[in-house]
C-alpha atoms as a PDB file:
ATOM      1  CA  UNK A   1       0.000   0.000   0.000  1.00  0.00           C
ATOM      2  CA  UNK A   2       1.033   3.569  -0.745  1.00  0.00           C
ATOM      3  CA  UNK A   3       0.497   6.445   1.255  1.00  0.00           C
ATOM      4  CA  UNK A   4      -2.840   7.605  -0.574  1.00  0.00           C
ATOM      5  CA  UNK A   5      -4.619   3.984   0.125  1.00  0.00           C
ATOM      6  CA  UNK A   6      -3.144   3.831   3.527  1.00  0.00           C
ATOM      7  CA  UNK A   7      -4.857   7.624   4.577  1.00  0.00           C
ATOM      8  CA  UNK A   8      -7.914   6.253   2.763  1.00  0.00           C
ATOM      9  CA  UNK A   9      -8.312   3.302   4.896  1.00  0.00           C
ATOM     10  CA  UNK A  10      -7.873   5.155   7.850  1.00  0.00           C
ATOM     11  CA  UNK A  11     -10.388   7.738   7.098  1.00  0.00           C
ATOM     12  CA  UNK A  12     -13.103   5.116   6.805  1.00  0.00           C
ATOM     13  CA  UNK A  13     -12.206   3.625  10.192  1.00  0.00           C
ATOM     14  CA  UNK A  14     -13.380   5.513  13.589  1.00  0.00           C
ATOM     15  CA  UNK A  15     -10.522   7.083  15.712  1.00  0.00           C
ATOM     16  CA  UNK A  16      -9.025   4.600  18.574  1.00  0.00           C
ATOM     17  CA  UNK A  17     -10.187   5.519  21.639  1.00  0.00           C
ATOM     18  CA  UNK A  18      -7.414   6.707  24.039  1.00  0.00           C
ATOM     19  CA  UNK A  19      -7.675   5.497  27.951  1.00  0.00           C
ATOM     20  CA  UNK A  20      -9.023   8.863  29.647  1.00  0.00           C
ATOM     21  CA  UNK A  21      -7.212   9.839  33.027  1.00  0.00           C
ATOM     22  CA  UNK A  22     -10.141  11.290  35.532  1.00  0.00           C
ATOM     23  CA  UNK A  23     -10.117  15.072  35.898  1.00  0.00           C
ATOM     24  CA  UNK A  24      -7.839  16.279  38.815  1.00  0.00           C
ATOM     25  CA  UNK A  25      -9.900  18.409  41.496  1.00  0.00           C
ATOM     26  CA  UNK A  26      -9.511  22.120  41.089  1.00  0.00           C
ATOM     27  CA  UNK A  27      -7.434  22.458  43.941  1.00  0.00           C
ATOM     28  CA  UNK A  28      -4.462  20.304  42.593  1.00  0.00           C
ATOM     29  CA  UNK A  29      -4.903  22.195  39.605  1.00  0.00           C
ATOM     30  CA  UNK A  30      -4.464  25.123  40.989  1.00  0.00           C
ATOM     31  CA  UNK A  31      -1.728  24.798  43.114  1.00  0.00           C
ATOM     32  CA  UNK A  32       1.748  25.036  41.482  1.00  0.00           C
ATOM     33  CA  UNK A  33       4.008  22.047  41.950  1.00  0.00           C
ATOM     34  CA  UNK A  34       7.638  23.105  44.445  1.00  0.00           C
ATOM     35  CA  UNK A  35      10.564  22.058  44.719  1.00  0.00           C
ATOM     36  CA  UNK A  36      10.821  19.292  47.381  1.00  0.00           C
ATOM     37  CA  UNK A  37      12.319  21.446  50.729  1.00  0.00           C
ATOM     38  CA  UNK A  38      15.442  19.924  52.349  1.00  0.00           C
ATOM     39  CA  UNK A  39      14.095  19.336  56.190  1.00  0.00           C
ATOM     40  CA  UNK A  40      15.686  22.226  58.214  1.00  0.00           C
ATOM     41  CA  UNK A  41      16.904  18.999  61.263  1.00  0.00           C
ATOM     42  CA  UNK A  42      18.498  17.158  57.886  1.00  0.00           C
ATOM     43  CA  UNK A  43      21.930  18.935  58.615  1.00  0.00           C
ATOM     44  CA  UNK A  44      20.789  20.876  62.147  1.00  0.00           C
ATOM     45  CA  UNK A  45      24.202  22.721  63.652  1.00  0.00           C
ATOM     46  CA  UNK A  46      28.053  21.368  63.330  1.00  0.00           C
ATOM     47  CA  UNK A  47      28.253  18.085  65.840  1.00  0.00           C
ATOM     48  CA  UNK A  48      24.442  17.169  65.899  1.00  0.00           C
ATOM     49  CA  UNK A  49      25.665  13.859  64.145  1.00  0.00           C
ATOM     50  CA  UNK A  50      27.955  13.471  66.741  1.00  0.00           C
ATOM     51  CA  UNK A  51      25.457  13.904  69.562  1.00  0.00           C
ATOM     52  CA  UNK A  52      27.215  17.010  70.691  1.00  0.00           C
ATOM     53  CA  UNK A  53      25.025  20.165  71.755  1.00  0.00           C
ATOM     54  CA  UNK A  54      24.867  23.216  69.682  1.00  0.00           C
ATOM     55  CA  UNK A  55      26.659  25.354  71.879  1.00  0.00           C
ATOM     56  CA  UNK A  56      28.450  25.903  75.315  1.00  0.00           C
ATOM     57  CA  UNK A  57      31.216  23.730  76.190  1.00  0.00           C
ATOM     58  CA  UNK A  58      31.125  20.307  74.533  1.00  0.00           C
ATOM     59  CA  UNK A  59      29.709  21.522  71.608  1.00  0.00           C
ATOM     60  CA  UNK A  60      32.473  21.782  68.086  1.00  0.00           C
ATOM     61  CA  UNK A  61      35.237  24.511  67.891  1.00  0.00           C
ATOM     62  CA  UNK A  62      35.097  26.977  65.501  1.00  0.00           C
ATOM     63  CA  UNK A  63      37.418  26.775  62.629  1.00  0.00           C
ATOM     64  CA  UNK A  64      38.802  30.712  63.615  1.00  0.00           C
ATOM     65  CA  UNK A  65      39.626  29.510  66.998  1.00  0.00           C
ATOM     66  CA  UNK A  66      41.196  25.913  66.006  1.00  0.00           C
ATOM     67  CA  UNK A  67      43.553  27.899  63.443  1.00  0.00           C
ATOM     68  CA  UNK A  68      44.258  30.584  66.055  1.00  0.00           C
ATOM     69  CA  UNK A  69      45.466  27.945  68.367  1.00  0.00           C
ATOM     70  CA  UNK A  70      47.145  25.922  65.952  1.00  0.00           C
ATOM     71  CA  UNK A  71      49.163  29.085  65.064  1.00  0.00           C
ATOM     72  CA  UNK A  72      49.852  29.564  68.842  1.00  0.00           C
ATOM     73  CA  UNK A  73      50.839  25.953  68.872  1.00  0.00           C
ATOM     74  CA  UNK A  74      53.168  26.359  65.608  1.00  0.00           C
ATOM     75  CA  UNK A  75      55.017  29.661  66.972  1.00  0.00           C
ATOM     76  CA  UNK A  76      55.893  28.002  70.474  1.00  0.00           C
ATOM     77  CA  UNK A  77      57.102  24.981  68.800  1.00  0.00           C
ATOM     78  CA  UNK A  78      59.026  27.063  66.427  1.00  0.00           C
ATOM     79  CA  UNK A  79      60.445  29.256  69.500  1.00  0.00           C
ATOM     80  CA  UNK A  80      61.668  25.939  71.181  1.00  0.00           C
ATOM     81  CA  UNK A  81      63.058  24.392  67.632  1.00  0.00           C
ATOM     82  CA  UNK A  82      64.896  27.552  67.048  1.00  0.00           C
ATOM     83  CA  UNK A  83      66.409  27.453  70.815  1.00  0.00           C
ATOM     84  CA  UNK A  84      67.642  24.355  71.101  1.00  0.00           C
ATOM     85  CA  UNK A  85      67.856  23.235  67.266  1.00  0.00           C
ATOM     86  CA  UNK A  86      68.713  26.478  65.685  1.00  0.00           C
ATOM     87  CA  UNK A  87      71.053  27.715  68.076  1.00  0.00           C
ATOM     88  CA  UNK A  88      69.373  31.204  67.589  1.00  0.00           C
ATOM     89  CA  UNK A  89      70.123  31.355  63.675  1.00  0.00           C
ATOM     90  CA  UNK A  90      67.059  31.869  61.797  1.00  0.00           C
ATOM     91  CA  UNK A  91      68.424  30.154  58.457  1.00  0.00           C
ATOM     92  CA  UNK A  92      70.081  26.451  60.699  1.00  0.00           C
ATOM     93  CA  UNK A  93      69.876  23.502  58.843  1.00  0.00           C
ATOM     94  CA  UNK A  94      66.825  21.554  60.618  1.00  0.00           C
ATOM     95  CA  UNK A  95      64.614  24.297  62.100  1.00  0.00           C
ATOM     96  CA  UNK A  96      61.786  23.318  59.744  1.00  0.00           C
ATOM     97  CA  UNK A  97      62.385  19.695  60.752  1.00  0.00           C
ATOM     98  CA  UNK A  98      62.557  20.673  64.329  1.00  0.00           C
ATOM     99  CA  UNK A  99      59.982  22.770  64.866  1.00  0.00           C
ATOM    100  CA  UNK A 100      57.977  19.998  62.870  1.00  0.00           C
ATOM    101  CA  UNK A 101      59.304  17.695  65.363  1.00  0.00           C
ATOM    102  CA  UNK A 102      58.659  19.857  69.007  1.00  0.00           C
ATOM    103  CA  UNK A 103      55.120  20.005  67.532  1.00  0.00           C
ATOM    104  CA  UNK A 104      54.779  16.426  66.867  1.00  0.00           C
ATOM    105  CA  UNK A 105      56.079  15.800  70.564  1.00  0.00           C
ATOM    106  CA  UNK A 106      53.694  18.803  71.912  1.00  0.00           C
ATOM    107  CA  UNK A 107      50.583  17.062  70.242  1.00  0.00           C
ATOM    108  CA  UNK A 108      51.675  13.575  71.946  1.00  0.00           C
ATOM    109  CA  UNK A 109      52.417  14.208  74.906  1.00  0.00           C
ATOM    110  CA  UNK A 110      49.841  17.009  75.568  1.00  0.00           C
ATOM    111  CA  UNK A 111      46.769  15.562  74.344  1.00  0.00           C
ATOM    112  CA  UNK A 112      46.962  12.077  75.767  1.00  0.00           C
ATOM    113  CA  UNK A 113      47.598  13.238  78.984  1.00  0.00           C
ATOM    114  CA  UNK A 114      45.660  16.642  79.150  1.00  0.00           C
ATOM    115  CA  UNK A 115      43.319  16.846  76.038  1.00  0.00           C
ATOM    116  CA  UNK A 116      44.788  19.912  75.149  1.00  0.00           C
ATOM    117  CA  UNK A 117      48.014  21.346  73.410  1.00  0.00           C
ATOM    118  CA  UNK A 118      48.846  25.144  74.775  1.00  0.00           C
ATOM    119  CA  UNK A 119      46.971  26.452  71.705  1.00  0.00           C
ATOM    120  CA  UNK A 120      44.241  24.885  72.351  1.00  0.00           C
ATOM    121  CA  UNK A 121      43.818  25.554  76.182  1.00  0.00           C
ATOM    122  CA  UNK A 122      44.347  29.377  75.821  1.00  0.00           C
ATOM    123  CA  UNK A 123      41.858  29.474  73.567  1.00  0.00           C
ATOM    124  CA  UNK A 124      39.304  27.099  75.440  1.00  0.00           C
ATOM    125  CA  UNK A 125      39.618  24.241  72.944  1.00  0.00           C
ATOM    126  CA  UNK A 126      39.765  20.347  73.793  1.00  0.00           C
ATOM    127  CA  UNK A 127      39.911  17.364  72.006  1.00  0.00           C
ATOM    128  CA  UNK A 128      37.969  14.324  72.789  1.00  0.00           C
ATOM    129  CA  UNK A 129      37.127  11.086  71.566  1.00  0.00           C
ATOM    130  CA  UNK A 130      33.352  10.364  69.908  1.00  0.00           C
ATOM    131  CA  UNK A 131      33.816   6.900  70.079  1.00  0.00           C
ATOM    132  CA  UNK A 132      35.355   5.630  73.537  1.00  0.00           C
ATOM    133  CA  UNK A 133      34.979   7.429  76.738  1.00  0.00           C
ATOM    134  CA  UNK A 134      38.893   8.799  76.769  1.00  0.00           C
ATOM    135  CA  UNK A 135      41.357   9.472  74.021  1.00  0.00           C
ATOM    136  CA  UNK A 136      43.642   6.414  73.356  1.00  0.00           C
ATOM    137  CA  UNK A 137      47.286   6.703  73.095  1.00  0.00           C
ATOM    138  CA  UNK A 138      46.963   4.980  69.600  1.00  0.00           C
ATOM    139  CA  UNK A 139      44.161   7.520  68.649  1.00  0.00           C
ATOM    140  CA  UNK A 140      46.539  10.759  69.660  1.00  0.00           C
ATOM    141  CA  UNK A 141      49.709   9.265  67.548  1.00  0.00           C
ATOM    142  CA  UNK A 142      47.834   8.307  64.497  1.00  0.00           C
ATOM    143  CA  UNK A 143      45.432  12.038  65.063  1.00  0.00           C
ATOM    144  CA  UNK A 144      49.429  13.805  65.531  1.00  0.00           C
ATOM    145  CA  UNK A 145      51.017  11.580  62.492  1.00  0.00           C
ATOM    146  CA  UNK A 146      47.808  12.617  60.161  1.00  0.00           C
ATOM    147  CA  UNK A 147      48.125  16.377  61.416  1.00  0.00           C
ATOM    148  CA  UNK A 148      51.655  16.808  60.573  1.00  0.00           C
ATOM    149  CA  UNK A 149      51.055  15.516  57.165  1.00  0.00           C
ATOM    150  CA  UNK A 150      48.773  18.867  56.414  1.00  0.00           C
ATOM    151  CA  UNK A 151      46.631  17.164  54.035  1.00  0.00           C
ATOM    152  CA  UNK A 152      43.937  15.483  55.992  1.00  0.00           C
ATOM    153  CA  UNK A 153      43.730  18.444  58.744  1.00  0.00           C
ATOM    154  CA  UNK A 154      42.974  20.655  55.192  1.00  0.00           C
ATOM    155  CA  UNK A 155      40.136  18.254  54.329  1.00  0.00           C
ATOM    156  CA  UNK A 156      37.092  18.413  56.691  1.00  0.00           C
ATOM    157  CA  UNK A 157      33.519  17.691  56.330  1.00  0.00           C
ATOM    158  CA  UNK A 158      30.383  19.545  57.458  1.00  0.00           C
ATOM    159  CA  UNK A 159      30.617  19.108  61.036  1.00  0.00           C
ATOM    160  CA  UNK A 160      33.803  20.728  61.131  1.00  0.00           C
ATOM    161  CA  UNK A 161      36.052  17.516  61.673  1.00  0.00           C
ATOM    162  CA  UNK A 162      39.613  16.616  59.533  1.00  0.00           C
ATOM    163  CA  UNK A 163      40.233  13.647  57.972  1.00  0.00           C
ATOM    164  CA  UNK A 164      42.757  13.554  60.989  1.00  0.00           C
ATOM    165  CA  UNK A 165      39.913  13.819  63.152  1.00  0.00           C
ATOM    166  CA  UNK A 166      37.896  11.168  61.424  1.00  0.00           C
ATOM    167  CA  UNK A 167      40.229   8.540  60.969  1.00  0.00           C
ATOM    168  CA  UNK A 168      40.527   8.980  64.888  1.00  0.00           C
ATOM    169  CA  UNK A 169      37.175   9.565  66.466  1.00  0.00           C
ATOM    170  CA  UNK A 170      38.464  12.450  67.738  1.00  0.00           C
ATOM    171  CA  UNK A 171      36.341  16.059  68.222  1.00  0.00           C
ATOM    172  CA  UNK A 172      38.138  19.364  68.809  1.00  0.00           C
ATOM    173  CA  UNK A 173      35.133  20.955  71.119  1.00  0.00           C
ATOM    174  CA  UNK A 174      35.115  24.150  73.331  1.00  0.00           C
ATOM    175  CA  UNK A 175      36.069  23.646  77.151  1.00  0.00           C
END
């Protein structure tokens, strides 16, 4: 069949009936469709997932005062490499290293006996662990090892917590 026979059959033959959908109610015609809304608890505040409160002590650090003590942490450490490393001379082979080092040893020492480096403490920062009750030993070497490689302490998600942090359990929360 050609085209002309096949439109003439068709014009004898009654149109198919299409399935008819009911008629929506006025109102849900009416009323534009919206974009589904995010629920306002689905991200809540920085350490809700963590079971921490919003704020007042317990609740997570802000990033301005974790890099303000972090800085006061670096300088002392630097101060102390430059001492006893350094010898006084700005330019000594090993002050990087050192003061690399002394912050290393800081971090250690400090936070599994205290929960606090000097940086942290003047600035009413502490770290704690969101898994066990304390901070392990094991938990502050791999948390100091991770920190000193930059990296993962530059990396945080929304709560506010490193990759250092993460890999830990570990919470940097106001005193």
């Amino acid at each position: 069949m050609d085209r002309k026979q096949t439109a003439k059959k068709a014009a004898g033959r009654p149109p198919a009936k299409r399935a008819q959908t009911p008629p929506r109610p006025a109102a849900e015609r009416t009323v534009p469709r919206q974009a589904p809304q995010a629920d306002e608890d689905d991200f809540g505040y920085r350490g809700k997932r963590l079971g921490l409160p919003e704020d007042g002590p317990g609740s997570m650090a802000g990033t301005g005062r974790r890099l303000i003590a972090l800085l006061v942490d670096w300088l002392l450490c630097y101060v102390i490499a430059l001492a006893f490393i350094g010898r006084g001379d700005l330019n000594a082979a090993g002050t990087s290293f050192g003061t690399l080092a002394v912050f290393a040893a800081e971090n250690m020492l400090l936070l599994s006996t205290l929960g606090y480096t000097v940086g942290k403490r003047l600035m009413g920062l502490r770290v704690i662990s969101v898994t066990q009750p304390h901070l392990t030993p094991l938990a502050v070497v791999l948390r100091t090892l991770l920190l000193c490689m930059v990296v993962p302490a530059a990396v945080y998600d929304r709560d506010g917590r490193g990759l250092h942090d993460k890999a830990v359990g570990t919470a940097v929360v106001a005193a």
